[in-house]
Protein backbone atom coordinates (compact mmCIF):
# COMPACT_ATOMS: atom_id res chain seq x y z
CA UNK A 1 -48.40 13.33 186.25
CA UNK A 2 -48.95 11.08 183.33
CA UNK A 3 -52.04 9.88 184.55
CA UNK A 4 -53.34 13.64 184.89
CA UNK A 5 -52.26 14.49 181.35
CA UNK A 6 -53.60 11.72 180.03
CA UNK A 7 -56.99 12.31 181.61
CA UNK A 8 -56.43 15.99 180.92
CA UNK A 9 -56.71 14.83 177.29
CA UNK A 10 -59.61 12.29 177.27
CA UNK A 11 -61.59 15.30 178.84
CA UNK A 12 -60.66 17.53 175.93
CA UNK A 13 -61.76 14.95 173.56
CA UNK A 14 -64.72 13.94 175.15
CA UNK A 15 -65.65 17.69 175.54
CA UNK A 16 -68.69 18.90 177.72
CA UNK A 17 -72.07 18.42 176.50
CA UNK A 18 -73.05 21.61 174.01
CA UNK A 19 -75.96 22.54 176.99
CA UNK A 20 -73.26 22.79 179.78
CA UNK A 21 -72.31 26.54 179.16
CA UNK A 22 -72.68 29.71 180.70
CA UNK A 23 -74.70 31.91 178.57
CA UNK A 24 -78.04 30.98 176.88
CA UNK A 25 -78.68 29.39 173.59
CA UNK A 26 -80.43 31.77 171.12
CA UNK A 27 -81.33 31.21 167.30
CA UNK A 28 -78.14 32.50 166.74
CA UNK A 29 -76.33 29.07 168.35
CA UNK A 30 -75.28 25.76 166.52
CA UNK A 31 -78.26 23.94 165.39
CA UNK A 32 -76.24 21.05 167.16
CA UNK A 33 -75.91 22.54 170.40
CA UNK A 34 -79.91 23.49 170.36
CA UNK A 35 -80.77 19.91 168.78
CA UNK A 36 -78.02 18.62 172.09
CA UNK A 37 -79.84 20.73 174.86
CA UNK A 38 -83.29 19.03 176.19
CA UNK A 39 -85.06 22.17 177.32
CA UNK A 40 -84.30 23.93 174.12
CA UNK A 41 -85.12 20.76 171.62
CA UNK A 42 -88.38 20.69 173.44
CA UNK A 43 -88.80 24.45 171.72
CA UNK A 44 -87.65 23.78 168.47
CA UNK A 45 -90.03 20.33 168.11
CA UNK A 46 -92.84 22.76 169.75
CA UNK A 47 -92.21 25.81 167.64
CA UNK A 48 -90.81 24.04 164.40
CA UNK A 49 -92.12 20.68 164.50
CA UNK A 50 -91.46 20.42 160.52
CA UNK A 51 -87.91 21.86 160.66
CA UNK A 52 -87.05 19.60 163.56
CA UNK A 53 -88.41 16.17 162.04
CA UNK A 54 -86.24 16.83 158.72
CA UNK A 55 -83.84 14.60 158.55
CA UNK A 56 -81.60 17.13 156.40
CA UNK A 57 -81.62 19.44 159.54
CA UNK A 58 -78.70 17.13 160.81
CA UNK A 59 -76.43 18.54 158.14
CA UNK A 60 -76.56 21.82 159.29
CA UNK A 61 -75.94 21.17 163.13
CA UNK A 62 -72.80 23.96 162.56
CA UNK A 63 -74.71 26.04 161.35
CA UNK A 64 -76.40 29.07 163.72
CA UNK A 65 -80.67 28.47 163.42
CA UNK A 66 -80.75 31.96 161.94
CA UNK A 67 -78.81 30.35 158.78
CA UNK A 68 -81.18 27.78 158.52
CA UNK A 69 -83.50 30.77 157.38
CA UNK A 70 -81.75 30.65 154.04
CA UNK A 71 -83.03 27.19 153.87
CA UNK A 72 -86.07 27.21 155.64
CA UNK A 73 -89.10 29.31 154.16
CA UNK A 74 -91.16 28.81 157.50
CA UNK A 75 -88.50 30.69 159.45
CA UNK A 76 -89.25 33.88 159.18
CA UNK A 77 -88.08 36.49 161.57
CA UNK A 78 -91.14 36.74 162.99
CA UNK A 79 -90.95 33.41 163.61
CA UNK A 80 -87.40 33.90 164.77
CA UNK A 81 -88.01 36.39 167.39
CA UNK A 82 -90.85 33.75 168.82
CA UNK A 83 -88.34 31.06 169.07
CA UNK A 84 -85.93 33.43 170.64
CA UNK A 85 -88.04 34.49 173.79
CA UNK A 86 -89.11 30.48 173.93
CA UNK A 87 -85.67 29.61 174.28
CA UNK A 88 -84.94 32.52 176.81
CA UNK A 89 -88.08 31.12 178.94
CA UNK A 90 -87.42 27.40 178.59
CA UNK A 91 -83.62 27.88 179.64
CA UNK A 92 -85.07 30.66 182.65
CA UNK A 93 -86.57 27.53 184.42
């Protein structure tokens, strides 16, 4: 039993990686968890090349992408809604 509660707590620690969940990632996810998730990082550096190669994006890896907007003139919604249906496509495969 201590062995299983001791594992039981290295596994909460270690946590599962931000891509292994059930529902999609939208613009409205963590930064981190899109930055963490291969097919939707490919988007992002595809889509916002400029946002994704600025190194103060790290600091806002909590943040939902939408947020970023605040931040980010480039991100319009426009540009949102684009990014949106690229994630849905790239995570659809």
């Amino acid at each position: 039993m201590k062995k299983f509660a001791i594992a039981a707590a290295l596994l909460m620690a270690i946590g599962a990686p931000a891509y292994a969940q059930d529902k999609p990632l939208t613009v409205d996810s963590t930064v981190g968890a899109l930055l963490d998730n291969p097919k939707t990082l490919a988007v992002l550096k595809a889509d916002i090349p400029e946002v994704v190669a600025n190194p103060n994006l790290q600091m806002g890896r909590e943040m939902p992408l939408r947020g970023i907007a605040q931040f980010e003139p480039t991100l319009t919604e426009e540009k949102l809604k684009k990014i949106d249906a690229d994630l849905a496509a790239a995570q659809a495969k």
